[in-house]
PDB file of N, CA and C in Angstrom:
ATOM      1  N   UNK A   1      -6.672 -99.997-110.587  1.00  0.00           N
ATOM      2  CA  UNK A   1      -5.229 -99.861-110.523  1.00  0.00           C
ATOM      3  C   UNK A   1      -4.889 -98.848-109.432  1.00  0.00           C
ATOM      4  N   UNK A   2      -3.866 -99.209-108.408  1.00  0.00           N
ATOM      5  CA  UNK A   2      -3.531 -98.466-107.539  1.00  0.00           C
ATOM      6  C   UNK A   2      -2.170 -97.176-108.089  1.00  0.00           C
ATOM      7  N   UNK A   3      -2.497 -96.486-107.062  1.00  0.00           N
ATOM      8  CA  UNK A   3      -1.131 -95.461-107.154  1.00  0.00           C
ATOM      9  C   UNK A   3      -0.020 -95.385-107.836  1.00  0.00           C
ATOM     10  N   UNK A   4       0.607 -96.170-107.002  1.00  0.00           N
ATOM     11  CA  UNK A   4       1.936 -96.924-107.470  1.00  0.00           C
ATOM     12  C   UNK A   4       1.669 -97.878-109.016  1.00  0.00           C
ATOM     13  N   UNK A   5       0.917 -98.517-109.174  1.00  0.00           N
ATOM     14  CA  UNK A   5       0.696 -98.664-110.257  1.00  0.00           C
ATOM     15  C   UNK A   5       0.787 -97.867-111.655  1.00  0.00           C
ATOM     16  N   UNK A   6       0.092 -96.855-111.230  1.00  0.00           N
ATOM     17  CA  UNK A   6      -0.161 -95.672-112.263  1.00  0.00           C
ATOM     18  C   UNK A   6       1.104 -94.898-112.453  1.00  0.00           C
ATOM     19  N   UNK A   7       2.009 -94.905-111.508  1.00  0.00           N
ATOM     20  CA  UNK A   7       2.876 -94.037-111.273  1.00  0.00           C
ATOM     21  C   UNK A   7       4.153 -95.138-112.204  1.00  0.00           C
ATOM     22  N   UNK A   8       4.151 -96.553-111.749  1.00  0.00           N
ATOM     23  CA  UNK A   8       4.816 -97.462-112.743  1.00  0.00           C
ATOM     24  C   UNK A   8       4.793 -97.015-113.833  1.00  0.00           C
ATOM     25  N   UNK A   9       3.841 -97.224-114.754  1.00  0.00           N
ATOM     26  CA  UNK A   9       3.338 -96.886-116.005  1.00  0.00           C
ATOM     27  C   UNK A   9       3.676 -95.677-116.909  1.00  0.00           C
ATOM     28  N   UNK A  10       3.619 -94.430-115.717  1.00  0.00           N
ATOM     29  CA  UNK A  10       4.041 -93.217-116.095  1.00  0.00           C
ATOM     30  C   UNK A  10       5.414 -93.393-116.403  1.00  0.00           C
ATOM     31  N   UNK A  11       5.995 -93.469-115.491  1.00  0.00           N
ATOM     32  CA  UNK A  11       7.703 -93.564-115.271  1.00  0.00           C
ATOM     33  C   UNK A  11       8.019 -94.773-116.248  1.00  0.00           C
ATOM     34  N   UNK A  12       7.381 -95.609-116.151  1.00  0.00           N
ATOM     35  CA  UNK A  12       7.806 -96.407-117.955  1.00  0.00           C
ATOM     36  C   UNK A  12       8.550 -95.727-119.141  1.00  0.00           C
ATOM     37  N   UNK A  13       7.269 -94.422-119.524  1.00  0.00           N
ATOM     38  CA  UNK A  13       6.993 -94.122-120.374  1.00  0.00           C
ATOM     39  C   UNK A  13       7.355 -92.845-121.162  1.00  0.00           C
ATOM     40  N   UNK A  14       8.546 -92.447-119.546  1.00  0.00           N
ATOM     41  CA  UNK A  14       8.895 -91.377-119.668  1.00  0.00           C
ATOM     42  C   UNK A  14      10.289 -90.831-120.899  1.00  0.00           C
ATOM     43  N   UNK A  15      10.577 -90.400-121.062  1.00  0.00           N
ATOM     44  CA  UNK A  15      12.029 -90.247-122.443  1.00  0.00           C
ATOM     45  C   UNK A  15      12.872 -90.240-121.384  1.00  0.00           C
ATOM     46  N   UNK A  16      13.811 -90.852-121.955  1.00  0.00           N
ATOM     47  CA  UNK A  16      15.396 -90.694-120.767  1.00  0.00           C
ATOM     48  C   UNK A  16      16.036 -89.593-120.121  1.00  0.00           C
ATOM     49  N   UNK A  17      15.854 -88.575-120.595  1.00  0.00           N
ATOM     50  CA  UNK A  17      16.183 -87.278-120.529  1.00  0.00           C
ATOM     51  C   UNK A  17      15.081 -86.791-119.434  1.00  0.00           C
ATOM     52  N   UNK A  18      14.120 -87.188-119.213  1.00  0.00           N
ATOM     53  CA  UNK A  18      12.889 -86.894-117.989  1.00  0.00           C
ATOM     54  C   UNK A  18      12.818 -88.033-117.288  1.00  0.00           C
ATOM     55  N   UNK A  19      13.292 -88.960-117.200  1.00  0.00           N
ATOM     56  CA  UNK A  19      13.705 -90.309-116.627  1.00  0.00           C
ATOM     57  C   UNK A  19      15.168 -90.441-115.722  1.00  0.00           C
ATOM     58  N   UNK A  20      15.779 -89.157-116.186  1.00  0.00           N
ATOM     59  CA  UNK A  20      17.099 -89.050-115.260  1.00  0.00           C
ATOM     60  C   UNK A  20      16.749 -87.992-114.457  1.00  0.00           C
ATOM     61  N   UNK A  21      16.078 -86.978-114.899  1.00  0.00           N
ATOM     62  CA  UNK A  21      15.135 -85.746-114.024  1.00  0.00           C
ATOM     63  C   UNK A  21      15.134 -86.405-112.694  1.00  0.00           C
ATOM     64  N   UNK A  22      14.092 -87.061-113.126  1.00  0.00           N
ATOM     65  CA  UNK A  22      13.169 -88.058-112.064  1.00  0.00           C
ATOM     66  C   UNK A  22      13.941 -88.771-110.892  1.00  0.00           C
ATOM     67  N   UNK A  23      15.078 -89.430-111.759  1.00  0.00           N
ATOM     68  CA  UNK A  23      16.149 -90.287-110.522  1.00  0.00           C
ATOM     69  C   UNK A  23      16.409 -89.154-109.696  1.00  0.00           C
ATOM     70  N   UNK A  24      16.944 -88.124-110.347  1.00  0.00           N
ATOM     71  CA  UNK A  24      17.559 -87.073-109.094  1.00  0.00           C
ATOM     72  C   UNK A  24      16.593 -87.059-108.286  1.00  0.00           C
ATOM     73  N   UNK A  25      15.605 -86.009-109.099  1.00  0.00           N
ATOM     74  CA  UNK A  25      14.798 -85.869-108.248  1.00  0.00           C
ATOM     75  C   UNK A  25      14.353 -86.445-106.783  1.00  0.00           C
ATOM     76  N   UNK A  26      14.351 -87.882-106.721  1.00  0.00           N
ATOM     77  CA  UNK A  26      13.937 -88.868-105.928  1.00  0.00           C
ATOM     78  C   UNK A  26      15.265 -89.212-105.075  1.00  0.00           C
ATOM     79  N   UNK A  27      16.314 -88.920-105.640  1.00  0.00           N
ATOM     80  CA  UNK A  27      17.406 -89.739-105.275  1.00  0.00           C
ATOM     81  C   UNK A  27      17.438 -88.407-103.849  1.00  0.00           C
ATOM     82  N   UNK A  28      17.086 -87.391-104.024  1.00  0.00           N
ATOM     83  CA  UNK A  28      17.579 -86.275-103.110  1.00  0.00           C
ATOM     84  C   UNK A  28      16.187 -85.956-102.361  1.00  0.00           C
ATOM     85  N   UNK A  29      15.146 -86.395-103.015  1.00  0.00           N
ATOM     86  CA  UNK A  29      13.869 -86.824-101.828  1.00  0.00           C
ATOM     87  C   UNK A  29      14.195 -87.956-101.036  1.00  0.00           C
ATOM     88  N   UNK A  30      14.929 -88.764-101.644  1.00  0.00           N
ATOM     89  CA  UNK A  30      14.880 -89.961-100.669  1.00  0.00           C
ATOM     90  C   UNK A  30      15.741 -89.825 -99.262  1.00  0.00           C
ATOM     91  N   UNK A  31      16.734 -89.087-100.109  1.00  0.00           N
ATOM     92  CA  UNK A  31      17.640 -88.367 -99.027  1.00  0.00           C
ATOM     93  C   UNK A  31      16.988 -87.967 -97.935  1.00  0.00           C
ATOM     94  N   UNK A  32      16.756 -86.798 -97.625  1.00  0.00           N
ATOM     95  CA  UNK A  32      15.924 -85.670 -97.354  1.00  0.00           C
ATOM     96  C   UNK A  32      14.915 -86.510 -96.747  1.00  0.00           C
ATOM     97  N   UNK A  33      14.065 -87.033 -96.698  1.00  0.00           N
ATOM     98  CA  UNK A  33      12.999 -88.235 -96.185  1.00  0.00           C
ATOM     99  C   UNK A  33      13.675 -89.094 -95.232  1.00  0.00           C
ATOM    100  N   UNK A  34      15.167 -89.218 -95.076  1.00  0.00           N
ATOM    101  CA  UNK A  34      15.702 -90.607 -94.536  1.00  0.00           C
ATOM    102  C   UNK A  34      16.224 -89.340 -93.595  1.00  0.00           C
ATOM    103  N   UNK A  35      16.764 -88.122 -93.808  1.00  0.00           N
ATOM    104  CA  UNK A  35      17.219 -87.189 -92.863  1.00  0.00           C
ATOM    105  C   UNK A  35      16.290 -86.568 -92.241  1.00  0.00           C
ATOM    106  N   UNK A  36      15.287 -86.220 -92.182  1.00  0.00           N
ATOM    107  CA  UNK A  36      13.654 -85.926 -91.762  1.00  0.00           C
ATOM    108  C   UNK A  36      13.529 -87.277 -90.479  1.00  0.00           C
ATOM    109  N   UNK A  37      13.981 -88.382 -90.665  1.00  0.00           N
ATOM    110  CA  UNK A  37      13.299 -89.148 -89.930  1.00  0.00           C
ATOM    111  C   UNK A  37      14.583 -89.264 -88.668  1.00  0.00           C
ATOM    112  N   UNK A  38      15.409 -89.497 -88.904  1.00  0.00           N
ATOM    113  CA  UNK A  38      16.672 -89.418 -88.117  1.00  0.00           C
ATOM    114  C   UNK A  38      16.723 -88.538 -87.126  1.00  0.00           C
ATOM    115  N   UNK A  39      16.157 -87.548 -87.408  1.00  0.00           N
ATOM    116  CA  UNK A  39      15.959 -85.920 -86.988  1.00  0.00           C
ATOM    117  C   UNK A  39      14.673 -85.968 -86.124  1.00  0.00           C
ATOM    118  N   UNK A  40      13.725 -86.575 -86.477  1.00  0.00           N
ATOM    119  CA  UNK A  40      13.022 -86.552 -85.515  1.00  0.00           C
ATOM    120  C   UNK A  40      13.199 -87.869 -84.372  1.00  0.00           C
ATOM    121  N   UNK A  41      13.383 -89.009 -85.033  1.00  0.00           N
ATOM    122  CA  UNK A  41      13.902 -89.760 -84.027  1.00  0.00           C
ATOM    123  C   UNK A  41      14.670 -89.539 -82.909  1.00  0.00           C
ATOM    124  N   UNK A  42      15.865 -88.575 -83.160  1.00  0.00           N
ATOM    125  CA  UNK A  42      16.538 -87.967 -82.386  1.00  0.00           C
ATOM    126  C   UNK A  42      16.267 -87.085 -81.705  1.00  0.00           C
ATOM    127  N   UNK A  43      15.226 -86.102 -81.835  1.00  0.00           N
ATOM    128  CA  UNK A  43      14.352 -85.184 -81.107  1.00  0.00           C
ATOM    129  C   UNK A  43      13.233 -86.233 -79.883  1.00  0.00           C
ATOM    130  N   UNK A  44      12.533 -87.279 -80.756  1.00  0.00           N
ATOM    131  CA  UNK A  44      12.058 -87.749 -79.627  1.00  0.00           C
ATOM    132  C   UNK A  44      12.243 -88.908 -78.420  1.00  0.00           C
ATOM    133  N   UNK A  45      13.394 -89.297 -78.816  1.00  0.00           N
ATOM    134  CA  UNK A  45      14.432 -90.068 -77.661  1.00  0.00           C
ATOM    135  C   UNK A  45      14.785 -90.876 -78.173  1.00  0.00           C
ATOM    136  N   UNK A  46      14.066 -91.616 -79.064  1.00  0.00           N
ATOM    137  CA  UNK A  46      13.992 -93.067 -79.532  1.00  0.00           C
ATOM    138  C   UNK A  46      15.845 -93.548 -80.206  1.00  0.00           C
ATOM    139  N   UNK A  47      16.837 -92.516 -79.826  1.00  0.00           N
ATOM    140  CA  UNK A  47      17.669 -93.325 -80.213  1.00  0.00           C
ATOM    141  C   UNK A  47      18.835 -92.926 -79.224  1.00  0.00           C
ATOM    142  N   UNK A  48      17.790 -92.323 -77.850  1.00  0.00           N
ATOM    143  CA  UNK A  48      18.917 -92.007 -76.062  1.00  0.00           C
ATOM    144  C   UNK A  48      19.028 -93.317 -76.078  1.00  0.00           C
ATOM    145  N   UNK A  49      18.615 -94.437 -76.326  1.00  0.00           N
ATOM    146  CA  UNK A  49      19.283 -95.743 -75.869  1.00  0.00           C
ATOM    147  C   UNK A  49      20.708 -96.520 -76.616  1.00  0.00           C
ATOM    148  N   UNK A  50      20.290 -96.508 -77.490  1.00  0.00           N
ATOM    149  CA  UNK A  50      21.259 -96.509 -79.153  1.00  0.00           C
ATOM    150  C   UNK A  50      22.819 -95.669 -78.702  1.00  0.00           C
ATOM    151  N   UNK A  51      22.529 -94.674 -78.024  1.00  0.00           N
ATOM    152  CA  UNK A  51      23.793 -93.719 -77.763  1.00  0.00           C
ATOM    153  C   UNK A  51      24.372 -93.912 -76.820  1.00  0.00           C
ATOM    154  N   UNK A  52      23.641 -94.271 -75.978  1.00  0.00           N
ATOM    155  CA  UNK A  52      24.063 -94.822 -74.453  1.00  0.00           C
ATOM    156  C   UNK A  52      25.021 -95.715 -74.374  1.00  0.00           C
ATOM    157  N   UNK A  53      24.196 -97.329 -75.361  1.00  0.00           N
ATOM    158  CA  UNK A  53      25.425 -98.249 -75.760  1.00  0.00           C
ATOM    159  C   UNK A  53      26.705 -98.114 -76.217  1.00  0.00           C
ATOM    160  N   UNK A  54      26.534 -97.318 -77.668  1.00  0.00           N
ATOM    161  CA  UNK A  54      27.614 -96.660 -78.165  1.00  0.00           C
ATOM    162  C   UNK A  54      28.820 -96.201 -77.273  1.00  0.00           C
ATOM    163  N   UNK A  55      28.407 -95.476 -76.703  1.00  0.00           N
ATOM    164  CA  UNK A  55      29.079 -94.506 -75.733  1.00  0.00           C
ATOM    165  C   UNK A  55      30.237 -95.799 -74.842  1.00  0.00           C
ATOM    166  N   UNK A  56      29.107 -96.478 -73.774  1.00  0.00           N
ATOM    167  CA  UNK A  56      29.412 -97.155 -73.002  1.00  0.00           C
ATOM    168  C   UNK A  56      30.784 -98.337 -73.730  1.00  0.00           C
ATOM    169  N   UNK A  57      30.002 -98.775 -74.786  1.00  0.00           N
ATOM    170  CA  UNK A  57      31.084 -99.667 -75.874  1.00  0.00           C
ATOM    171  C   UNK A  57      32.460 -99.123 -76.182  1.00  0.00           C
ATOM    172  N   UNK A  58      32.548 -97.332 -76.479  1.00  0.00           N
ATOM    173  CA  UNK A  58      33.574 -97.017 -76.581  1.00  0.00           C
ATOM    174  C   UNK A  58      34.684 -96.957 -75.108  1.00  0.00           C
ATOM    175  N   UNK A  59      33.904 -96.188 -74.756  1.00  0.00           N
ATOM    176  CA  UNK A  59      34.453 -96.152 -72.740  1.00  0.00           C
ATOM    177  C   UNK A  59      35.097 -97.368 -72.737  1.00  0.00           C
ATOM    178  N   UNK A  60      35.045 -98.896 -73.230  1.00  0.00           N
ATOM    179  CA  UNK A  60      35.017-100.457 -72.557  1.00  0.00           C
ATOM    180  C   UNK A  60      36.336-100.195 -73.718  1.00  0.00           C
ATOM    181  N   UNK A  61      36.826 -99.767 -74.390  1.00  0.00           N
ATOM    182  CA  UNK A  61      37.753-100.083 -76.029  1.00  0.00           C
ATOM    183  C   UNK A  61      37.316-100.822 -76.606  1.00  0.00           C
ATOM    184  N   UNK A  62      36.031-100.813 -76.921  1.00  0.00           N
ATOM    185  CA  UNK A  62      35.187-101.932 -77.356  1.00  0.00           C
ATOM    186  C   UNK A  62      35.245-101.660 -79.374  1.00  0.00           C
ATOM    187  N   UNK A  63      35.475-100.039 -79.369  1.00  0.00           N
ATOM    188  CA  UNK A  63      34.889 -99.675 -80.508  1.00  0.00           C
ATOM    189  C   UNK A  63      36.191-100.001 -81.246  1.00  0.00           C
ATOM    190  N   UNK A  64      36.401 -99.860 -83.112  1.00  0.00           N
ATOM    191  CA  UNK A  64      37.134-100.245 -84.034  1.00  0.00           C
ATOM    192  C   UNK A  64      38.129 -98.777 -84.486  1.00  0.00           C
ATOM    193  N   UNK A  65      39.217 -99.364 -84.629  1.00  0.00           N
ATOM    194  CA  UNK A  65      39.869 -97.743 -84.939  1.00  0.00           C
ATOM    195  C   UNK A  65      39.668 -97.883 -86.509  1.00  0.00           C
ATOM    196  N   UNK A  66      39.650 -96.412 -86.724  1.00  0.00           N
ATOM    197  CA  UNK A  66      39.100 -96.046 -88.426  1.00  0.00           C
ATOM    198  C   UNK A  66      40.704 -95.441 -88.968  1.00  0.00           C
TER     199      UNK A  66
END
């Protein structure tokens, strides 16, 4: 049985009250994990192109008013 497996099983088995722990818990790792990556993406260029368009799209009145 793999990892994730075991980790299924656990979290099955857990009482609701340590089962909502857990959501947070994860819900604000997951966060935090998705902002970690953004952050470095953005440090290592991979999204100077992404911005460029953006940019250029707005310059054209291309973009949507909010």
């Amino acid at each position: 049985m793999g990892k994730v497996e075991m980790l299924e099983k656990e979290i099955e088995a857990l009482p609701v009250d340590e089962l909502k722990l857990l959501r947070e818990w994860f819900i604000e790792f997951d966060s935090d994990s998705w902002n970690w990556q953004i952050e470095d993406d953005a440090a290592s260029g991979k999204l100077d192109e992404l911005a460029k368009k953006a940019i250029a799209s707005h310059k054209r009145g291309d973009s949507p008013e909010i």
